[in-house]
PDB file of N, CA and C in Angstrom:
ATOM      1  N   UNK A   1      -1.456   8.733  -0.738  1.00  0.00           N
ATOM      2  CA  UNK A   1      -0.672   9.942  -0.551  1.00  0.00           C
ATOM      3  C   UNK A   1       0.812   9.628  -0.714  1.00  0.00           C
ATOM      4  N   UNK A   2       1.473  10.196  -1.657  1.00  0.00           N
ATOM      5  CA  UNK A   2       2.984  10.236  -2.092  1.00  0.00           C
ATOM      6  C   UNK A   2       3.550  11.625  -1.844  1.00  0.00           C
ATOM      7  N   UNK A   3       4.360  12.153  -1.350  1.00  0.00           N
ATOM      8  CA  UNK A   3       4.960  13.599  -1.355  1.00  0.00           C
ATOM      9  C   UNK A   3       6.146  13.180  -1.547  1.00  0.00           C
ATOM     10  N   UNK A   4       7.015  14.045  -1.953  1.00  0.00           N
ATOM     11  CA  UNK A   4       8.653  14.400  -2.374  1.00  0.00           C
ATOM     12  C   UNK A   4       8.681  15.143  -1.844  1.00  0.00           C
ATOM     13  N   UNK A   5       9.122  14.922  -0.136  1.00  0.00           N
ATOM     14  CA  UNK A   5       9.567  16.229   0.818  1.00  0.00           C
ATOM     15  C   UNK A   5      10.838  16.430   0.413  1.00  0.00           C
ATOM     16  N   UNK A   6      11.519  17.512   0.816  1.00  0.00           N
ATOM     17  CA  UNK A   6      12.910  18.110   1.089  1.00  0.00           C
ATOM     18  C   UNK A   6      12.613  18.577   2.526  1.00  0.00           C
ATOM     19  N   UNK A   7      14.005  17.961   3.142  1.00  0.00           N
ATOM     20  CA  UNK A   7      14.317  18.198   4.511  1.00  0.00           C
ATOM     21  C   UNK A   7      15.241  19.402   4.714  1.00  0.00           C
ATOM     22  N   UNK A   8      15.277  20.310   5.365  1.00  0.00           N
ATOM     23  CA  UNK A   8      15.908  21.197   5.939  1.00  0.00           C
ATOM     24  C   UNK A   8      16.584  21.486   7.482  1.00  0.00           C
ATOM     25  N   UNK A   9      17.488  21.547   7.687  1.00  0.00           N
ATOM     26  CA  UNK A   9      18.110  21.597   8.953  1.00  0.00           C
ATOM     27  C   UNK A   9      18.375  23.097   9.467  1.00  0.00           C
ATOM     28  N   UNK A  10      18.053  23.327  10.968  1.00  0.00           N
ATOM     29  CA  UNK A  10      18.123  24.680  10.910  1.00  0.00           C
ATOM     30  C   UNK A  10      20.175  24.892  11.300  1.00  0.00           C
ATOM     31  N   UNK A  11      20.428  25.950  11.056  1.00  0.00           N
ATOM     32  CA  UNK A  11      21.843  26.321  11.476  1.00  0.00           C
ATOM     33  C   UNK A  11      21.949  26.931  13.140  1.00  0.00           C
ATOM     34  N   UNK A  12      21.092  27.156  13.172  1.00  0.00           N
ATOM     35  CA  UNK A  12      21.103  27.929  14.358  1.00  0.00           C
ATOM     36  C   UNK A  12      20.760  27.246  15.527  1.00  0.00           C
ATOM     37  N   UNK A  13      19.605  26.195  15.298  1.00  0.00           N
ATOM     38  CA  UNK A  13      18.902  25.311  16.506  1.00  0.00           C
ATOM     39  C   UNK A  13      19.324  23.807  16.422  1.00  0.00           C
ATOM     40  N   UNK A  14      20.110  22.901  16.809  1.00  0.00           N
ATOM     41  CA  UNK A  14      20.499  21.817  16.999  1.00  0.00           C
ATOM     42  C   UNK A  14      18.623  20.905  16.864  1.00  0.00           C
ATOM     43  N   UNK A  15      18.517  19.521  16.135  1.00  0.00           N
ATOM     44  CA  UNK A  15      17.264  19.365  16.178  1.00  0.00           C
ATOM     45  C   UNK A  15      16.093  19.787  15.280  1.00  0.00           C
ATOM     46  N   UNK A  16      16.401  21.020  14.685  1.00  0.00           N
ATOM     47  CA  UNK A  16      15.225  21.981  14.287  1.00  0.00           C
ATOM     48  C   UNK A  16      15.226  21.640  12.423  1.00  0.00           C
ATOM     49  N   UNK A  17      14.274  21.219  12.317  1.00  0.00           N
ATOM     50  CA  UNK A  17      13.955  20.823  10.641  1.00  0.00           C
ATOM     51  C   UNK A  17      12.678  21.678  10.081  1.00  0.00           C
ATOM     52  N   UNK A  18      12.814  21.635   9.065  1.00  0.00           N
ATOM     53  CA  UNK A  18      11.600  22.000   7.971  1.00  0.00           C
ATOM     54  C   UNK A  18      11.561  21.168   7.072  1.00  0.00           C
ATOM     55  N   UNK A  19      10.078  20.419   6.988  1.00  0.00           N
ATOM     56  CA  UNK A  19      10.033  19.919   5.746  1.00  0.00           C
ATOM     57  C   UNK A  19       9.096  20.505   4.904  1.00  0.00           C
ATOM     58  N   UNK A  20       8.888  20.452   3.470  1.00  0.00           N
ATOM     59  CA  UNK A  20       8.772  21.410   2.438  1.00  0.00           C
ATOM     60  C   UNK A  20       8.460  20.358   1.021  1.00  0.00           C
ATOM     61  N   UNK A  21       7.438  20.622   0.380  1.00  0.00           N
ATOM     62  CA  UNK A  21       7.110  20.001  -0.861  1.00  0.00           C
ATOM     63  C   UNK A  21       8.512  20.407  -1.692  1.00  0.00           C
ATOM     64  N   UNK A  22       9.022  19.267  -1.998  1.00  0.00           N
ATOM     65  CA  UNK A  22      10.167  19.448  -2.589  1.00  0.00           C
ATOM     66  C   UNK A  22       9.826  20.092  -3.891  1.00  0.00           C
ATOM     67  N   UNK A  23       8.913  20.248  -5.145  1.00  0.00           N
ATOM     68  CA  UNK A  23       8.520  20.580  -5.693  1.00  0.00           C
ATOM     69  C   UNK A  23       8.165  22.420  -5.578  1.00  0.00           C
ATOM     70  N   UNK A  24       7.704  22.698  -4.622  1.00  0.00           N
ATOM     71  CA  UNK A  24       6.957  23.804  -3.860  1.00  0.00           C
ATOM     72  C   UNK A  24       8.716  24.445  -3.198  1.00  0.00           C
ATOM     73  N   UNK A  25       9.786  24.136  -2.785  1.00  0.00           N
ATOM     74  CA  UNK A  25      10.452  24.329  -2.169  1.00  0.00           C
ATOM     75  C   UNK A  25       9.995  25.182  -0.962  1.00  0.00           C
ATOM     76  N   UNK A  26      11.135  26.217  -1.035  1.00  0.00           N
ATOM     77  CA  UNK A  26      10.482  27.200   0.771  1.00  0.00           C
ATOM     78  C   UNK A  26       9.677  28.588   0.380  1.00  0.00           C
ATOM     79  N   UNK A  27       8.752  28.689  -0.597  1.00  0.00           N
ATOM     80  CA  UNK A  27       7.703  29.565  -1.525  1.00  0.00           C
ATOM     81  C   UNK A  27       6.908  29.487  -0.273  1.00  0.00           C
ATOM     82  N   UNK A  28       6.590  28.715   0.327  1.00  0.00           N
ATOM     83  CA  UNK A  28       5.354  29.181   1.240  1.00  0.00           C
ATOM     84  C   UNK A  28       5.497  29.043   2.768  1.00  0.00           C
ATOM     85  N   UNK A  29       7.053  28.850   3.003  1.00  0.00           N
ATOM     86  CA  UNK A  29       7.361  29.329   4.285  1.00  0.00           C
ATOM     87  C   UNK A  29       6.970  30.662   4.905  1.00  0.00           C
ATOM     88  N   UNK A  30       6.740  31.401   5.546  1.00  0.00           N
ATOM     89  CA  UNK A  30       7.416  32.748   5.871  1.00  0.00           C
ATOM     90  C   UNK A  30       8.842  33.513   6.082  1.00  0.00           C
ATOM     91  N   UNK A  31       8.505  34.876   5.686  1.00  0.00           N
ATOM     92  CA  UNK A  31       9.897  35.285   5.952  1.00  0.00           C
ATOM     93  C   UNK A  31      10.418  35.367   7.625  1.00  0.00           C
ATOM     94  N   UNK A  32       9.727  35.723   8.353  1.00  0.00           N
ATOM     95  CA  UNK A  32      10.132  35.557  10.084  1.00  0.00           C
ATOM     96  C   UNK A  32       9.948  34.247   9.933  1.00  0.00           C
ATOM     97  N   UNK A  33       9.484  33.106   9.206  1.00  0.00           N
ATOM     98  CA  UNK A  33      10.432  31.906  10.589  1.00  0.00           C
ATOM     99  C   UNK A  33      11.610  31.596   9.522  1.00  0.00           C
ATOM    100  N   UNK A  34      11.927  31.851   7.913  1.00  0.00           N
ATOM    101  CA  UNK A  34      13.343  31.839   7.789  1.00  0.00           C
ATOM    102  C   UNK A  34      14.283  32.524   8.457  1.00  0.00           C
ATOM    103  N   UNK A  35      13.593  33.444   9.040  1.00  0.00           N
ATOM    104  CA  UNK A  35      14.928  34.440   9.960  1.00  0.00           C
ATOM    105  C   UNK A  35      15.161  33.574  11.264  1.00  0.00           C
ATOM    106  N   UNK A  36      14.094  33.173  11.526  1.00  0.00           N
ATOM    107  CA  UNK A  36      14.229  32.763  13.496  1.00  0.00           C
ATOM    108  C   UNK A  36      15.034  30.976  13.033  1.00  0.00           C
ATOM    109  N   UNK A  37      14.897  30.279  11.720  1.00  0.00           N
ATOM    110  CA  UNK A  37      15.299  29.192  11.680  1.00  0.00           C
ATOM    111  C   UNK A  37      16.429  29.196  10.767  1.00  0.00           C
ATOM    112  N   UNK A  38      16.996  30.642  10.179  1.00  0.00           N
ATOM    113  CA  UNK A  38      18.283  30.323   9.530  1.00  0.00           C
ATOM    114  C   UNK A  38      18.368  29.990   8.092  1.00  0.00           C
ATOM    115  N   UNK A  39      19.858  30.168   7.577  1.00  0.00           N
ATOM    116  CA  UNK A  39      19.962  29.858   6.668  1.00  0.00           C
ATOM    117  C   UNK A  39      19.518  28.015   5.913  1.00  0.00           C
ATOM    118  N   UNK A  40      18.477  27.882   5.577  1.00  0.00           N
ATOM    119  CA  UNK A  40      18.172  26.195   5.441  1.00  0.00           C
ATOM    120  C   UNK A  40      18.924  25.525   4.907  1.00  0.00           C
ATOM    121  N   UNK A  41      19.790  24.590   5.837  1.00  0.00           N
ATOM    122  CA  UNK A  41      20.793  23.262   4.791  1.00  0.00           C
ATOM    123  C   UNK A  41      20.121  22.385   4.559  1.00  0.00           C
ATOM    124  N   UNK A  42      19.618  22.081   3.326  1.00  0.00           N
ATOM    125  CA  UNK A  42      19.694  20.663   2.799  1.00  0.00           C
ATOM    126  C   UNK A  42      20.013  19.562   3.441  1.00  0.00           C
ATOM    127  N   UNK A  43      19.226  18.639   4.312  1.00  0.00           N
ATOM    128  CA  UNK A  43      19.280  17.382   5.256  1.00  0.00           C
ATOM    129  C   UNK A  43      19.454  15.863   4.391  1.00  0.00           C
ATOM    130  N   UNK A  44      18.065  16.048   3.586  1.00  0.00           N
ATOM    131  CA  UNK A  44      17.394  14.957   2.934  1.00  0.00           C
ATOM    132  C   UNK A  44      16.173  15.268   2.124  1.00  0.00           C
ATOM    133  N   UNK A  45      15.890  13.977   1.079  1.00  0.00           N
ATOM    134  CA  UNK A  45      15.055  14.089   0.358  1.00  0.00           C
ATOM    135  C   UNK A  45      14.528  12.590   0.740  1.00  0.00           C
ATOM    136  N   UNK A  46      12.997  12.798   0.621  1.00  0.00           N
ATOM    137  CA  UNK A  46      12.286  11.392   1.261  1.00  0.00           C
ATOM    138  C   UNK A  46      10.852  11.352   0.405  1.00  0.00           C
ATOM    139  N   UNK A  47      10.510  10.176   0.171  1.00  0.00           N
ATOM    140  CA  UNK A  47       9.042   9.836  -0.059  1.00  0.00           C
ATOM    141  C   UNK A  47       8.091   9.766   0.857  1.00  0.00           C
ATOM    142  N   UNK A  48       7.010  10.292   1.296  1.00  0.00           N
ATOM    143  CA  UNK A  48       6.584  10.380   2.417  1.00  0.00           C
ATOM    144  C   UNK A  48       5.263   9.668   2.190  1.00  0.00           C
ATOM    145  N   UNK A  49       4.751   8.772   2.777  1.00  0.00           N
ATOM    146  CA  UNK A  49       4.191   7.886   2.345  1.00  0.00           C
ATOM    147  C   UNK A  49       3.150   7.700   3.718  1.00  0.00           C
ATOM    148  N   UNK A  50       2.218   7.346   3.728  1.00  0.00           N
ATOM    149  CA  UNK A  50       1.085   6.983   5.555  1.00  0.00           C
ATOM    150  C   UNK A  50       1.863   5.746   6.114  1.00  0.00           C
ATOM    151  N   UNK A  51       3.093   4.759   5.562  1.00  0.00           N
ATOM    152  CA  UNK A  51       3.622   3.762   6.158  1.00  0.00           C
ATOM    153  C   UNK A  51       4.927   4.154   6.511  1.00  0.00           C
ATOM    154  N   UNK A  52       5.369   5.458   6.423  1.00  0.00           N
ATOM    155  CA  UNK A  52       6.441   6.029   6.316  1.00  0.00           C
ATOM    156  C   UNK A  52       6.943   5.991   7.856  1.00  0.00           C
ATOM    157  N   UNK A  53       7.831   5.654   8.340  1.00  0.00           N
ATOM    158  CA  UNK A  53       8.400   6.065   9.831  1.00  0.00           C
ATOM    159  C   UNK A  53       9.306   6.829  10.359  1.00  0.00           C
ATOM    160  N   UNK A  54       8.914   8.009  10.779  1.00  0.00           N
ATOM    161  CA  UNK A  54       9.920   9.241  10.746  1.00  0.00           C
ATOM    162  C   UNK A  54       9.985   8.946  12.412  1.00  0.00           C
ATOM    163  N   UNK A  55      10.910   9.872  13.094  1.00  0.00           N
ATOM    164  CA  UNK A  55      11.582   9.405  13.869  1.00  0.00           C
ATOM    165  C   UNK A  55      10.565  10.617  14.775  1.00  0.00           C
ATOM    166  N   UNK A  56      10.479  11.574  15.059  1.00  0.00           N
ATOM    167  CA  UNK A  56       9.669  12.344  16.402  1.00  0.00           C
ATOM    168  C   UNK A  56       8.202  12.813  15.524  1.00  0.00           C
ATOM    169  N   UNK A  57       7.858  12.335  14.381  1.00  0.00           N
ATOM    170  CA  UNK A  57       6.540  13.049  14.483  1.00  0.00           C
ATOM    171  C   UNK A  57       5.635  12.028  13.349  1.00  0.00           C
ATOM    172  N   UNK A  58       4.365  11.970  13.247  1.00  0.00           N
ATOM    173  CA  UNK A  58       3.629  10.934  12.200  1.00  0.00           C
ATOM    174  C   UNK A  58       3.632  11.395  11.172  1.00  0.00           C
ATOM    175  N   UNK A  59       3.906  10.342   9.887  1.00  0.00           N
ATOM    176  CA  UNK A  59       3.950  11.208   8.366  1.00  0.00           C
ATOM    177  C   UNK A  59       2.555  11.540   8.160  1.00  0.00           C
ATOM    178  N   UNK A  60       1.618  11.200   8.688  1.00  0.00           N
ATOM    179  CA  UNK A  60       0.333  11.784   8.606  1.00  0.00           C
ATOM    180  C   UNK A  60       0.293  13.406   8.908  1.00  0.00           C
ATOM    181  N   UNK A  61       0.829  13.580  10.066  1.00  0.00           N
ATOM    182  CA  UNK A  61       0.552  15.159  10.609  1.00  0.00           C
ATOM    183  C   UNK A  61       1.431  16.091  10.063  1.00  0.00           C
ATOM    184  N   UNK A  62       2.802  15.272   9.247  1.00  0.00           N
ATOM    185  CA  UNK A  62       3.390  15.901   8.195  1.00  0.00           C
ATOM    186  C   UNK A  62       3.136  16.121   6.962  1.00  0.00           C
ATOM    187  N   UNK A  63       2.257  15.230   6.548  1.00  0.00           N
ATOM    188  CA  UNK A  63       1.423  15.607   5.115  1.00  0.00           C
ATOM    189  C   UNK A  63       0.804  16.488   5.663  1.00  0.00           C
ATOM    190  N   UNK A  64      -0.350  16.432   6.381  1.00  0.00           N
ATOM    191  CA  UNK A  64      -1.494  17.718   6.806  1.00  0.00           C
ATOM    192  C   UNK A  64      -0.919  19.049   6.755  1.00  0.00           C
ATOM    193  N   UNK A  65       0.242  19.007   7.300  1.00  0.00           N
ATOM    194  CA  UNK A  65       0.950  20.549   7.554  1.00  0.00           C
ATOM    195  C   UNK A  65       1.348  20.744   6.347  1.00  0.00           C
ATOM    196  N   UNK A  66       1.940  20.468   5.688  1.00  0.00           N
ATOM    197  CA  UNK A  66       2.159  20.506   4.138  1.00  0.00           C
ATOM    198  C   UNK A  66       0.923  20.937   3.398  1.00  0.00           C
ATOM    199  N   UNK A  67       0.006  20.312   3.302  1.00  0.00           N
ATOM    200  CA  UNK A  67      -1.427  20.436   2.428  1.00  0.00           C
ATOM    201  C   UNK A  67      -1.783  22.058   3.030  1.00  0.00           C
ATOM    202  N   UNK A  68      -1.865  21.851   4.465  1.00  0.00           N
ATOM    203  CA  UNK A  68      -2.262  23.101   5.306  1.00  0.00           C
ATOM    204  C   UNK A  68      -2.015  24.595   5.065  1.00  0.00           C
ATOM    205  N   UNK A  69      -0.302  24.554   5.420  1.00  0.00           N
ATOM    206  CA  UNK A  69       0.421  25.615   5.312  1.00  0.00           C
ATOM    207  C   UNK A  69       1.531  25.453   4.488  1.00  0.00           C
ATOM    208  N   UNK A  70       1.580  24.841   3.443  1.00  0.00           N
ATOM    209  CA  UNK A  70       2.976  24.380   3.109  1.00  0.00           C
ATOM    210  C   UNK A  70       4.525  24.280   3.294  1.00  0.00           C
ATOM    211  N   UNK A  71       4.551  24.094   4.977  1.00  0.00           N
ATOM    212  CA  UNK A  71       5.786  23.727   5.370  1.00  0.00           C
ATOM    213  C   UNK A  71       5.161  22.799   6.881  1.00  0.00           C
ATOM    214  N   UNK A  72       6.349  21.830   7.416  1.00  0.00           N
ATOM    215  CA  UNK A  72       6.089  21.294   8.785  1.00  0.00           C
ATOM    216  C   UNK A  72       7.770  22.131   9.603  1.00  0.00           C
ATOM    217  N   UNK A  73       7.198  22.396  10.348  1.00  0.00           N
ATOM    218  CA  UNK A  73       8.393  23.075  11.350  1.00  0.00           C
ATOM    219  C   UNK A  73       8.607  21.891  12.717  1.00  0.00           C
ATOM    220  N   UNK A  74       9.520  21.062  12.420  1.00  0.00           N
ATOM    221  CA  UNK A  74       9.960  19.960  13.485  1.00  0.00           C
ATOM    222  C   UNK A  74      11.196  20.823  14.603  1.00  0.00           C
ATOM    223  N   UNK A  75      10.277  20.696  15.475  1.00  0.00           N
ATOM    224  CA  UNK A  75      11.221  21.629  17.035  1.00  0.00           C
ATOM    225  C   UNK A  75      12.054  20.186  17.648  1.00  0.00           C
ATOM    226  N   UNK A  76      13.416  21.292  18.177  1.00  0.00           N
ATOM    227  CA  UNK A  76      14.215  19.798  18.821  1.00  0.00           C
ATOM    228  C   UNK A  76      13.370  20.030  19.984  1.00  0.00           C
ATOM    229  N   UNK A  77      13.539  18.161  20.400  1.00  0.00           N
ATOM    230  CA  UNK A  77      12.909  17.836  21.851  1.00  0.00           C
ATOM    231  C   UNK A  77      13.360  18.466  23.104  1.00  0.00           C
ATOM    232  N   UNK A  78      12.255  18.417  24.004  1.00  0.00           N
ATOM    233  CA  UNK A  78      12.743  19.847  24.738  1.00  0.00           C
ATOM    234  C   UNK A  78      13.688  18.285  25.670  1.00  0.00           C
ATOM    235  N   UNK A  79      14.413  19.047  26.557  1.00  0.00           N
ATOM    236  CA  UNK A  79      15.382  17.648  27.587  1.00  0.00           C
ATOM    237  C   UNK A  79      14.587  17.244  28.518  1.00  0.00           C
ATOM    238  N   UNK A  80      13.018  17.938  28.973  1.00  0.00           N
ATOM    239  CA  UNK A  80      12.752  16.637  30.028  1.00  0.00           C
ATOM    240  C   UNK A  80      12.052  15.127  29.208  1.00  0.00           C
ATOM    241  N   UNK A  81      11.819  15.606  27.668  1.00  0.00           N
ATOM    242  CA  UNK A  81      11.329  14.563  27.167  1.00  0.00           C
ATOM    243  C   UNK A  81      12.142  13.646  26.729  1.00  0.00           C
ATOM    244  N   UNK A  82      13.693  13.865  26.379  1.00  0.00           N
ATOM    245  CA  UNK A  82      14.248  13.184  25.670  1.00  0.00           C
ATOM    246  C   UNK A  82      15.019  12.475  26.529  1.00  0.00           C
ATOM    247  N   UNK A  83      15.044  10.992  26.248  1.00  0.00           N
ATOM    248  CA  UNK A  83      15.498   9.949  27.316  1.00  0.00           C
ATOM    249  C   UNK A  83      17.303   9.953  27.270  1.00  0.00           C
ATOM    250  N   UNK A  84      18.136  10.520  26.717  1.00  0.00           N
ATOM    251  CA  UNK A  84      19.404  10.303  26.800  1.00  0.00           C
ATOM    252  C   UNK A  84      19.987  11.560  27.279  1.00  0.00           C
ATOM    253  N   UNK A  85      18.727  12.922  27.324  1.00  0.00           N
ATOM    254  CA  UNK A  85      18.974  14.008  28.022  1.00  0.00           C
ATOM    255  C   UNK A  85      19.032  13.995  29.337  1.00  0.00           C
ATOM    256  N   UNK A  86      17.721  13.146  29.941  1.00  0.00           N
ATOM    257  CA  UNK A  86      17.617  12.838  30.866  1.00  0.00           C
ATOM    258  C   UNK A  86      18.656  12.052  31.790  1.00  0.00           C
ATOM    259  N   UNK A  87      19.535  11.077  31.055  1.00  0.00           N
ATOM    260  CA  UNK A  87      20.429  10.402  31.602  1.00  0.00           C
ATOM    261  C   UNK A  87      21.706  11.060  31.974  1.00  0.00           C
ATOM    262  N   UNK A  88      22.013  11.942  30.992  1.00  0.00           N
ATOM    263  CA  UNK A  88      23.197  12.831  31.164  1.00  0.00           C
ATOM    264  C   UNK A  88      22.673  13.704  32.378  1.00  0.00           C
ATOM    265  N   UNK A  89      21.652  14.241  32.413  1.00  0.00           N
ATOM    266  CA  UNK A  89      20.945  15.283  33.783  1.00  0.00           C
ATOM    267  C   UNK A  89      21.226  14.296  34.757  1.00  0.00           C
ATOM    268  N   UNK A  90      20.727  13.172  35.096  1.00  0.00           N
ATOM    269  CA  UNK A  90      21.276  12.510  35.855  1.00  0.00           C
ATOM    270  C   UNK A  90      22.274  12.015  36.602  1.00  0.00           C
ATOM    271  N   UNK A  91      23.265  11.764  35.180  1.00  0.00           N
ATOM    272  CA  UNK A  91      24.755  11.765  35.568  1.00  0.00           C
ATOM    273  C   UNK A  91      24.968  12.702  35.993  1.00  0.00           C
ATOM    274  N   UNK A  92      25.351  13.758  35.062  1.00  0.00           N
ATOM    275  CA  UNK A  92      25.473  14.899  35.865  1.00  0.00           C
ATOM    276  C   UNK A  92      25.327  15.603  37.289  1.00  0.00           C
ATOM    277  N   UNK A  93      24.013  15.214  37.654  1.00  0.00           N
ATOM    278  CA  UNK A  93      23.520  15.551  38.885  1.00  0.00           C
ATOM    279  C   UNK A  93      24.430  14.697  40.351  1.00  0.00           C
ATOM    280  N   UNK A  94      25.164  13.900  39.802  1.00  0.00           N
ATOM    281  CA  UNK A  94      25.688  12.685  40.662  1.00  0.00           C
ATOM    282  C   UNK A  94      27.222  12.911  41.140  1.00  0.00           C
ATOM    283  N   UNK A  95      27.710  14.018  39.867  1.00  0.00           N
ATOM    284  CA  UNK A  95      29.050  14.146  39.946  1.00  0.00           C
ATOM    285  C   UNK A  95      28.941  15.725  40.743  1.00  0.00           C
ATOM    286  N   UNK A  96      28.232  16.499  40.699  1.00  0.00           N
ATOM    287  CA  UNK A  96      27.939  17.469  41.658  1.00  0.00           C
ATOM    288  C   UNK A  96      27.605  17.696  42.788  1.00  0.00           C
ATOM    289  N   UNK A  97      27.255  16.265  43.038  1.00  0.00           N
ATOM    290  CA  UNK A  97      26.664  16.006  44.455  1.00  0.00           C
ATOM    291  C   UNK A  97      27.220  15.586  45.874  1.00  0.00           C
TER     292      UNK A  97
END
């Protein structure tokens, strides 16, 4: 498995990507989640490969969604999961206290 994704960044949601058969571009997105995710900027272009190492999700379950529905919709991490969110909540919590 080889894909030529194109990455998309949302404008609106800090975090929030689409990736998209670069070939296929955003043809088989929908029109409500281009509205709820914005005008799409151009992030990156990548080979997506089963040895591939993307940073919050497996290039496996990103091919599938691709083959599937032809787009992957990557949500930013919510803050109790993300470990440097957590630290700032922390701090935070210390200087209020």
């Amino acid at each position: 498995m080889k894909i030529i994704c194109q990455i998309y960044r949302s404008p609106k949601e800090e975090g929030m990507y689409l990736y998209v058969k670069k070939e296929e571009g955003l043809t088989k997105v929908p029109d409500a989640l281009l509205t709820l995710f914005g005008k799409p900027h151009p992030a990156m272009v990548i080979v997506l490969t089963p040895e591939k190492k993307l940073a919050r999700v497996s290039a496996a379950k990103v091919a599938e969604s691709l083959e599937a529905q032809g787009y992957y919709l990557q949500m930013p991490p919510r803050a109790e999961q993300d470990p440097e969110m957590q630290d700032i909540r922390a701090k935070n919590s210390k200087l209020s206290g």
